[in-house]
N, C-alpha and C. Protein backbone atom coordinates (compact mmCIF):
# COMPACT_ATOMS: atom_id res chain seq x y z
N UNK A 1 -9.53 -5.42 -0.21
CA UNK A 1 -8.72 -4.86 -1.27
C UNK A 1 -7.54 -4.10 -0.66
N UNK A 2 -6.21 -4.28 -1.39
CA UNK A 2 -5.46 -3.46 -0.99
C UNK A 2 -5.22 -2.05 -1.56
N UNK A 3 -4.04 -1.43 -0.61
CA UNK A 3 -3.72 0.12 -1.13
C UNK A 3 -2.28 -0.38 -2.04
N UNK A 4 -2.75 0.24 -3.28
CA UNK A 4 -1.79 0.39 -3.84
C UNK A 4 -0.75 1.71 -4.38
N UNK A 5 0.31 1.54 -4.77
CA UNK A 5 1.37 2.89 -5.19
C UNK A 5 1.37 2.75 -6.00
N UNK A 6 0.96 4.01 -6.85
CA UNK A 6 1.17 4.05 -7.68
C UNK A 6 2.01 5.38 -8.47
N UNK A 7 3.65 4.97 -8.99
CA UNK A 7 4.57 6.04 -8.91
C UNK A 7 4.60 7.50 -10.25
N UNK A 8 5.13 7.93 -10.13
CA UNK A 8 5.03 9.14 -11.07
C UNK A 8 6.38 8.84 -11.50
N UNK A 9 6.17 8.56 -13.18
CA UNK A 9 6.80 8.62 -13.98
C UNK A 9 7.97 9.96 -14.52
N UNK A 10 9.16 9.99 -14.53
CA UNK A 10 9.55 11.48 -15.49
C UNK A 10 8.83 12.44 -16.38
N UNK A 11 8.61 11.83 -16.97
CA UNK A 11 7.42 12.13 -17.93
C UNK A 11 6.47 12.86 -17.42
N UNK A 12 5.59 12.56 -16.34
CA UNK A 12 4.61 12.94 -16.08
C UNK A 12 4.81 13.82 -14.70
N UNK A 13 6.00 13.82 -14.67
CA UNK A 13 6.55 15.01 -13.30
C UNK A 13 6.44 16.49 -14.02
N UNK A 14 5.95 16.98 -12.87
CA UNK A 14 5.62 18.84 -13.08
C UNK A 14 6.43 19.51 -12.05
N UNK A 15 6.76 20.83 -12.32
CA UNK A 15 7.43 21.82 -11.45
C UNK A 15 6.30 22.00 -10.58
N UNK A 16 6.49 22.10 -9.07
CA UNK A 16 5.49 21.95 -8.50
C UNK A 16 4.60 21.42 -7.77
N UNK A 17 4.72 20.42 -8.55
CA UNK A 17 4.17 19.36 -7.99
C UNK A 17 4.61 18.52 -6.29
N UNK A 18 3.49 18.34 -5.47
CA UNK A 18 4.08 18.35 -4.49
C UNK A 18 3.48 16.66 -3.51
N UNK A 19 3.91 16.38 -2.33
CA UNK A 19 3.70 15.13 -1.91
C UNK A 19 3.70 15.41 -0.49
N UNK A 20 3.49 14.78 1.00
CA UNK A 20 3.73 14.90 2.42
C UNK A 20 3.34 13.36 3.47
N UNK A 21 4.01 13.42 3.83
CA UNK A 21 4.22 12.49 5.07
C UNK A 21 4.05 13.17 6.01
N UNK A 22 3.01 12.75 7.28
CA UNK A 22 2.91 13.13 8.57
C UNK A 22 3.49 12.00 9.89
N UNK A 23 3.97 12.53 10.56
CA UNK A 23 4.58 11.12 12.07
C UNK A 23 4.19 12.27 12.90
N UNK A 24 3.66 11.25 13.94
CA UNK A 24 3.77 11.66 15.27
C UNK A 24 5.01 10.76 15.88
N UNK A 25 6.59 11.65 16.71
CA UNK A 25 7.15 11.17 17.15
C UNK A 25 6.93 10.09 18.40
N UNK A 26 7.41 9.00 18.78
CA UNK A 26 7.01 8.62 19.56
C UNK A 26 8.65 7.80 20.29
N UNK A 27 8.32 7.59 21.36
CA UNK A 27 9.90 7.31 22.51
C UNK A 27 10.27 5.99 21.78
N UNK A 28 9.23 4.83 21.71
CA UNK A 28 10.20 3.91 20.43
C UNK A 28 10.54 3.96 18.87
N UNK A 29 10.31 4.87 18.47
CA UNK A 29 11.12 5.68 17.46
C UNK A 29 12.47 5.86 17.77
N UNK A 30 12.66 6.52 18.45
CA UNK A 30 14.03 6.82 19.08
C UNK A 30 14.64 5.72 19.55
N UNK A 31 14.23 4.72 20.31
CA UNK A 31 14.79 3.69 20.44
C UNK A 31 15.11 2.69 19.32
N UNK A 32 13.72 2.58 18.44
CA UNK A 32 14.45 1.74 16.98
C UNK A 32 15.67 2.62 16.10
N UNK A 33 14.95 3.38 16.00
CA UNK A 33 16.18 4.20 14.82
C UNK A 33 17.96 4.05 15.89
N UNK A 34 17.89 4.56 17.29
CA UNK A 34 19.31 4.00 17.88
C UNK A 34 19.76 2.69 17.58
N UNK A 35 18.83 1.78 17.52
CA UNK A 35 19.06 0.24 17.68
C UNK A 35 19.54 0.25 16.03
N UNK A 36 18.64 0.73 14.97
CA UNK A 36 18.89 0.37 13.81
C UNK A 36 19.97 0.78 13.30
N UNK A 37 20.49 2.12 13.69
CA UNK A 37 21.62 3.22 13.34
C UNK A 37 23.06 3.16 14.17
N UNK A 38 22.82 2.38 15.22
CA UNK A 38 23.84 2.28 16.17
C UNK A 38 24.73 3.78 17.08
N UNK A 39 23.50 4.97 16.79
CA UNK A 39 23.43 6.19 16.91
C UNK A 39 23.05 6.43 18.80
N UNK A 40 23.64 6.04 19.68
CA UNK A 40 23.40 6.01 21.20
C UNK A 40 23.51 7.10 21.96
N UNK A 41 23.83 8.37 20.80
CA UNK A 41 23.68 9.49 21.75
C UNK A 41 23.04 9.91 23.14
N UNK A 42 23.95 10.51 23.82
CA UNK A 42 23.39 10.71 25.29
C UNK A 42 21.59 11.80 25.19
N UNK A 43 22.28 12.40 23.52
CA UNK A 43 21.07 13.65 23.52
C UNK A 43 19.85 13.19 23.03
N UNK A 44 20.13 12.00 22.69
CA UNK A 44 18.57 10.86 22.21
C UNK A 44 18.20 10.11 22.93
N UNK A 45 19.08 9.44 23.68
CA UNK A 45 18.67 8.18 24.71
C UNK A 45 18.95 8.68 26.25
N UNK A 46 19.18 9.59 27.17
CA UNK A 46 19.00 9.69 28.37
C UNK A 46 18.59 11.19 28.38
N UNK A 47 17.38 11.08 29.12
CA UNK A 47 16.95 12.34 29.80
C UNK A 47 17.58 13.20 31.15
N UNK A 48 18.27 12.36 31.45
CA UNK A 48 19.21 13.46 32.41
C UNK A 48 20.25 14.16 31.88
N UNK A 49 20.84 13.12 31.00
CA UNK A 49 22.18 14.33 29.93
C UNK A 49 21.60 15.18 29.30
N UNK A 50 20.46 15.06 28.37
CA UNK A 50 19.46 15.92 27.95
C UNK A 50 19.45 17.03 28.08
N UNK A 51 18.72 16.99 29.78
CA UNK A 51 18.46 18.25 30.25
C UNK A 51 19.74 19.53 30.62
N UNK A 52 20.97 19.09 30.67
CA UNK A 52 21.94 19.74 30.56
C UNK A 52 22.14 20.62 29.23
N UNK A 53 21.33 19.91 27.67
CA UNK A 53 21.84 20.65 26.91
C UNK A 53 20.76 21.88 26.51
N UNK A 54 21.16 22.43 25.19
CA UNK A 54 20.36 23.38 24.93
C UNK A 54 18.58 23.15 24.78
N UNK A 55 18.49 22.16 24.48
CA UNK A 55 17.53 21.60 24.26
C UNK A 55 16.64 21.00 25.33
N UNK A 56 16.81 20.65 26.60
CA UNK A 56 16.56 20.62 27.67
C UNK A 56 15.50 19.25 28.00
N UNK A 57 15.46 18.49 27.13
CA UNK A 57 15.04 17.25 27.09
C UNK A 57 15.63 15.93 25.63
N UNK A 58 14.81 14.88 25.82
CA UNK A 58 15.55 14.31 24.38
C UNK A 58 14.90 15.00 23.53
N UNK A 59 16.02 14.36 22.63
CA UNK A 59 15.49 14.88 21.00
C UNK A 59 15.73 13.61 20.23
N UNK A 60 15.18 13.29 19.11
CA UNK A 60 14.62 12.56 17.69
C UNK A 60 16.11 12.72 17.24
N UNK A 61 16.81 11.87 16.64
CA UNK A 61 17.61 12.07 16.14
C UNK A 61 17.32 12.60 14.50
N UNK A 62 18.19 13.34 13.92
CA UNK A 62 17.87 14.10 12.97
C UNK A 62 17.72 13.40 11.93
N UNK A 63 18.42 12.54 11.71
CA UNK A 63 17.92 11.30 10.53
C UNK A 63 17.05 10.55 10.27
N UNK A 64 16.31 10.32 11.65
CA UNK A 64 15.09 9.82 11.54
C UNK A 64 14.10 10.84 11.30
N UNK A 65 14.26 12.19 11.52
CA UNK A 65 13.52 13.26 10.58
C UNK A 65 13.38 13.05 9.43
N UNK A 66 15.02 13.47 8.80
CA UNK A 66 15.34 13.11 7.33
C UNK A 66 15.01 11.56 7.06
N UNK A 67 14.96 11.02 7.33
CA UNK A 67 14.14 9.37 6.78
C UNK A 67 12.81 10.04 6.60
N UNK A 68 12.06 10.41 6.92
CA UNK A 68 10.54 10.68 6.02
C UNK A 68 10.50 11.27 4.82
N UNK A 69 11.62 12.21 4.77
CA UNK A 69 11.62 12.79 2.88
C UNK A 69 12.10 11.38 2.25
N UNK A 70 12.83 10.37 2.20
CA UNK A 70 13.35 9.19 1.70
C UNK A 70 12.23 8.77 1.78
N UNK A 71 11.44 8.43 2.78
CA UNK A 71 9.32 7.65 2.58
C UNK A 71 9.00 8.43 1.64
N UNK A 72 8.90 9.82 1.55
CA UNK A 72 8.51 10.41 0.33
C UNK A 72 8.63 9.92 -1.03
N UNK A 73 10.11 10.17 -0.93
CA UNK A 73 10.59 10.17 -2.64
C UNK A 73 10.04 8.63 -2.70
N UNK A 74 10.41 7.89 -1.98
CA UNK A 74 10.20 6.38 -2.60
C UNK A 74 9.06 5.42 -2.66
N UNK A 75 8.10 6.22 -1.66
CA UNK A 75 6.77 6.08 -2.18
C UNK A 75 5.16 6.60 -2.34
N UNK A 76 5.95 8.22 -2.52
CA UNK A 76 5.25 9.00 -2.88
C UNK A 76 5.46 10.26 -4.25
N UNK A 77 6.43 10.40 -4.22
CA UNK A 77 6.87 11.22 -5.27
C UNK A 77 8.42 11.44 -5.26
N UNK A 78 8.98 10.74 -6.50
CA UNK A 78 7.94 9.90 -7.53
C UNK A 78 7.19 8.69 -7.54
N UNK A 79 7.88 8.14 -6.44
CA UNK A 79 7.08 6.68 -5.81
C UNK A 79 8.44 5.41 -6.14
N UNK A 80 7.83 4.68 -6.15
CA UNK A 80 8.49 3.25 -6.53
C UNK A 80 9.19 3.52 -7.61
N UNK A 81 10.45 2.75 -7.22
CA UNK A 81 11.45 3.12 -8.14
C UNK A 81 12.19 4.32 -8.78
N UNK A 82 12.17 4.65 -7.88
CA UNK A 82 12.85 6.26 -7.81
C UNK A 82 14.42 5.89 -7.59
N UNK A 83 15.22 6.55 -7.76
CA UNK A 83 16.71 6.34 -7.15
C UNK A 83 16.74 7.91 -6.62
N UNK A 84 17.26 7.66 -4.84
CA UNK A 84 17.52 8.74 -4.42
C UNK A 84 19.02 8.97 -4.26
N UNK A 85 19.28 9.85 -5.12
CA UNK A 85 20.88 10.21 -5.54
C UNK A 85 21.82 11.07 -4.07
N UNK A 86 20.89 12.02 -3.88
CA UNK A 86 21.37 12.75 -3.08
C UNK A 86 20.53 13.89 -2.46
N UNK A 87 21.26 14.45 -0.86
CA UNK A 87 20.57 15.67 -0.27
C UNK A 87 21.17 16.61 0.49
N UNK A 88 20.92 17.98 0.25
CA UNK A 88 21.66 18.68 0.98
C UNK A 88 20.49 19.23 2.53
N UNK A 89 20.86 18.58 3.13
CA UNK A 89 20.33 19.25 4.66
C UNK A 89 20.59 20.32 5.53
N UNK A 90 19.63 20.66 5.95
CA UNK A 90 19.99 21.11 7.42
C UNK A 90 19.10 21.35 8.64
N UNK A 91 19.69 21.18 9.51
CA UNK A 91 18.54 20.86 10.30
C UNK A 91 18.38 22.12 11.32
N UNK A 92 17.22 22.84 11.44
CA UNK A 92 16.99 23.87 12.21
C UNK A 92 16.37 23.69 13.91
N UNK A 93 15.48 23.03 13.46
CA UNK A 93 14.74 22.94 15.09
C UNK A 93 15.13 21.57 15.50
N UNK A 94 15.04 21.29 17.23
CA UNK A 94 14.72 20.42 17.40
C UNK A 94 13.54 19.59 17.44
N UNK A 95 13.08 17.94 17.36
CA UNK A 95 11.82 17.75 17.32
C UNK A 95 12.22 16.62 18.06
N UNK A 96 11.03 16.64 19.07
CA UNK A 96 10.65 15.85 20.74
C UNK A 96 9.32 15.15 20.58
N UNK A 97 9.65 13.89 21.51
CA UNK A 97 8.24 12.99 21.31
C UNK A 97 7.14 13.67 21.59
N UNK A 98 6.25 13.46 21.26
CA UNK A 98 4.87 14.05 21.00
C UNK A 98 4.85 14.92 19.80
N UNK A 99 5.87 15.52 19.27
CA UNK A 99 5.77 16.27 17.81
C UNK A 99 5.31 15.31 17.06
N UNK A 100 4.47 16.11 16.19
CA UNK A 100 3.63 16.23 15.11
C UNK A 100 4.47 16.68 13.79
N UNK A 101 5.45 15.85 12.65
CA UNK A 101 6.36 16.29 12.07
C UNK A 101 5.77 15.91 10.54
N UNK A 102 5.54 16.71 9.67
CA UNK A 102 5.17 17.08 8.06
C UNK A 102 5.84 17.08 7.08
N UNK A 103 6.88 15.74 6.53
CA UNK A 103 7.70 16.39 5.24
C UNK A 103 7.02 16.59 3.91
N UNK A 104 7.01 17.49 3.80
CA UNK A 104 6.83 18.04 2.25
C UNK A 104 7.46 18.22 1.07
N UNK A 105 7.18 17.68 -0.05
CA UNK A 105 8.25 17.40 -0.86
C UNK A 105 7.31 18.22 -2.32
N UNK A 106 8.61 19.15 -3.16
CA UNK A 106 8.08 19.88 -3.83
C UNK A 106 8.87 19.87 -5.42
N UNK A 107 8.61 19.42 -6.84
CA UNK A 107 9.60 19.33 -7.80
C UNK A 107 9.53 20.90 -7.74
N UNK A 108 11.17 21.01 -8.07
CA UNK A 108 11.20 22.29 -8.17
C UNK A 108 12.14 22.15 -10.14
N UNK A 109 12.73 21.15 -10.36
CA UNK A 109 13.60 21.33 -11.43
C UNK A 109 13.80 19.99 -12.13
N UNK A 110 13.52 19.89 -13.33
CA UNK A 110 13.99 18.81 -14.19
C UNK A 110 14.76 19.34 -15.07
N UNK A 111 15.76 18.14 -15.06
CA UNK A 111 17.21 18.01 -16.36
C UNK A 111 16.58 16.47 -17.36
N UNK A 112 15.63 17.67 -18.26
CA UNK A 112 15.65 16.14 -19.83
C UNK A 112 16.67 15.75 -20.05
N UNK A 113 18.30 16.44 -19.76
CA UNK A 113 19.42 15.36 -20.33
C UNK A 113 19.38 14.36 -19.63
N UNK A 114 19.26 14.16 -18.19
CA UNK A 114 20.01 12.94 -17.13
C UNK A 114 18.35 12.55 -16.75
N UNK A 115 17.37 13.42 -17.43
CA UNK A 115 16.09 13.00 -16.81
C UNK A 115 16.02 12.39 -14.93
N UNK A 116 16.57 13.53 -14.79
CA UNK A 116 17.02 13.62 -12.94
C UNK A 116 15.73 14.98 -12.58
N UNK A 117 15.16 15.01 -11.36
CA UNK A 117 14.72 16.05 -10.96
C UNK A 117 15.44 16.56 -9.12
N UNK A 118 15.19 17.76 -9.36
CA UNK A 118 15.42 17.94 -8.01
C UNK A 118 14.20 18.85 -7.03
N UNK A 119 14.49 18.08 -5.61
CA UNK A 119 13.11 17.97 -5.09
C UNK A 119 13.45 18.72 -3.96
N UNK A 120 12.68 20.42 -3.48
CA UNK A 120 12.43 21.16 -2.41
C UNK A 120 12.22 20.20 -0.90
N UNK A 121 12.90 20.13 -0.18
CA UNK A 121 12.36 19.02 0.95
C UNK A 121 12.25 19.89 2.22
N UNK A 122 11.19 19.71 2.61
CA UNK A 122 10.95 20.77 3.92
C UNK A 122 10.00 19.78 4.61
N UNK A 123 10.96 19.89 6.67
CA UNK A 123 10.03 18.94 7.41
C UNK A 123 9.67 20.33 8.11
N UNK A 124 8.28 19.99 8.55
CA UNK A 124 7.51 21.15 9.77
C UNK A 124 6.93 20.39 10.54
N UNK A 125 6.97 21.14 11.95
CA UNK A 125 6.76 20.33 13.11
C UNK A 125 5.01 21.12 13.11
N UNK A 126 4.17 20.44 14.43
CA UNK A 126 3.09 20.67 14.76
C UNK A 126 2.76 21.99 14.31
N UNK A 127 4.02 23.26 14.97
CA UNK A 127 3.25 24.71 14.82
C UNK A 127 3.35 25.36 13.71
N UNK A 128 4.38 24.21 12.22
CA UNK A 128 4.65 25.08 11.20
C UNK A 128 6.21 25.49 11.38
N UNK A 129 6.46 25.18 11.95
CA UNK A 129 8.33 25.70 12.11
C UNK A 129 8.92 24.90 11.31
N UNK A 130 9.83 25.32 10.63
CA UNK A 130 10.93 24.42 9.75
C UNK A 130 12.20 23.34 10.97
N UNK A 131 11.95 22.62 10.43
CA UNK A 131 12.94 21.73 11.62
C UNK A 131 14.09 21.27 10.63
N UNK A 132 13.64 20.50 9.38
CA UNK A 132 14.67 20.36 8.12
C UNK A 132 14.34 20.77 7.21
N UNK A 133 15.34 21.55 6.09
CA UNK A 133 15.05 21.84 5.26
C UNK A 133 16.39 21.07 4.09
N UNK A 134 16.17 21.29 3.01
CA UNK A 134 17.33 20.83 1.87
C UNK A 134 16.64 20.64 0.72
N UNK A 135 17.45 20.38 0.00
CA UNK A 135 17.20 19.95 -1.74
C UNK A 135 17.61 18.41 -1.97
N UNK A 136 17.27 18.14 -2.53
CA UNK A 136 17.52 16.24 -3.22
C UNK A 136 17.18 16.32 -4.35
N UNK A 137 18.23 15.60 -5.00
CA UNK A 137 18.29 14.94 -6.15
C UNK A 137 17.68 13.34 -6.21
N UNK A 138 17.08 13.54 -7.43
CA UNK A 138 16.06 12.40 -7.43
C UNK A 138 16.20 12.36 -9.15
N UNK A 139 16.69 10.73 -9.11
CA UNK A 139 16.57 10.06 -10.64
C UNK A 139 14.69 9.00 -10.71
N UNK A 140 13.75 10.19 -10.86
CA UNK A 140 12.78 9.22 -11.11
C UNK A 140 12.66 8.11 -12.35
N UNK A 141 11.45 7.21 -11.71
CA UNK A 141 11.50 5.95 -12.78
C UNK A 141 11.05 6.21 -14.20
N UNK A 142 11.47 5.77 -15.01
CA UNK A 142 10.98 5.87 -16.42
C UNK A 142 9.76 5.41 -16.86
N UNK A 143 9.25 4.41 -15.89
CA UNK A 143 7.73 4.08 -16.62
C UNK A 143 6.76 3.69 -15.02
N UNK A 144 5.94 3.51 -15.50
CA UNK A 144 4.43 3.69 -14.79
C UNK A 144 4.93 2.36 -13.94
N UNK A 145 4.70 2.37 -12.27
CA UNK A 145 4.91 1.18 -12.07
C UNK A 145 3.75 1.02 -10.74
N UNK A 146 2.98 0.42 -10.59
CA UNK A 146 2.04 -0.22 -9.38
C UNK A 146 1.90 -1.25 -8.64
N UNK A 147 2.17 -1.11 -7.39
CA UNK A 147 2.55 -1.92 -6.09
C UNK A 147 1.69 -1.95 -5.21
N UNK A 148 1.64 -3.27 -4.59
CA UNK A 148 0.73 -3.20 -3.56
C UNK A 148 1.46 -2.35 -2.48
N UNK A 149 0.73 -1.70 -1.79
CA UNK A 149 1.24 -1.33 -0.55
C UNK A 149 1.93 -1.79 0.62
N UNK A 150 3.34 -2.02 1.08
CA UNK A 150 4.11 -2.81 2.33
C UNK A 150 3.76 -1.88 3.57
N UNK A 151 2.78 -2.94 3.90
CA UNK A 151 2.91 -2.23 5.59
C UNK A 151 4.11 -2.13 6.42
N UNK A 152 4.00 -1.15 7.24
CA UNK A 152 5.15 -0.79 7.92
C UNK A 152 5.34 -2.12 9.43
N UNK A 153 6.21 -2.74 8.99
CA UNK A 153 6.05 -4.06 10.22
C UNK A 153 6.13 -3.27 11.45
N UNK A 154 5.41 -4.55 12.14
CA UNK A 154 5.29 -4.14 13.54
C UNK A 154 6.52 -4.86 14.35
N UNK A 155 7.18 -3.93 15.22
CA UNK A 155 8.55 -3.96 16.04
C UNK A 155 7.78 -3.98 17.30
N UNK A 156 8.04 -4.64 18.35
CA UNK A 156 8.35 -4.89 19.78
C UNK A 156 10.04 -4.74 19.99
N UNK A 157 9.42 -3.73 21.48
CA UNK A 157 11.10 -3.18 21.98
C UNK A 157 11.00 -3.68 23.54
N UNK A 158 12.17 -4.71 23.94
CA UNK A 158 11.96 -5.19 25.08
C UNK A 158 13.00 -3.75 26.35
């Protein structure tokens, strides 16, 4: 049997109400998201420029942080068929392979006119530190919708 999604309707959205994604970073992470993003930073992809900066090794590029609140909204709250309108970010910590990274996603506000909500987004690393934080706007779906679950394909990085 499969896992299915099943999304949260407008309707049935609460202030409050909350959702989370966990990743453990890992070094081909960083390599897909460069490959996918065309993002080749020296401060993501070489460990000797790295260590020159403040940060003193690589770092995760920050979007591939912010890509787990987007796994959120779209298939967790509200789920499938959500339209993600917009987000205001920012990014506090850095986060390095072997982190342990938590986005949490929280309704904080619905508009019955545009039937839009907007969603608290906070990532925390292993010890609880805020690494991203922001708000998003989120046009959830209007009716009940259930999906089988898409596994996340498997990538080979030569």
């Amino acid at each position: 049997m499969s896992d299915i999604w099943i999304n949260i309707p407008y309707d049935e959205l609460s202030i409050g109400q909350s959702a989370s994604l966990t990743r453990t970073v890992r070094e081909a992470d960083i390599t897909l998201f460069a490959a996918a993003s065309h993002d080749t930073n020296p401060a993501h992809m070489d460990a000797d420029y790295a260590a020159g900066t403040p940060f003193k090794k690589v770092i995760i590029h920050g979007m591939w942080t912010a890509g787990l609140i987007s796994a959120v909204i779209g298939t967790r709250l509200p789920g499938v068929g959500s339209i993600y309108l917009g987000q205001d970010l920012q990014f506090r910590r850095p986060v390095y392979v072997g982190d342990t990274v938590t986005a949490t996603l929280t309704v904080t506000e619905k508009d019955d006119k545009r039937k839009w909500v907007k969603i608290n987004t906070i990532v925390t690393n292993q010890r609880g530190e805020k690494v991203v934080v922001g708000v998003a706007n989120v046009m959830p779906p209007r009716e009940k919708i259930s999906r089988e679950v898409i596994p996340v394909p498997e990538v080979s990085i030569k």
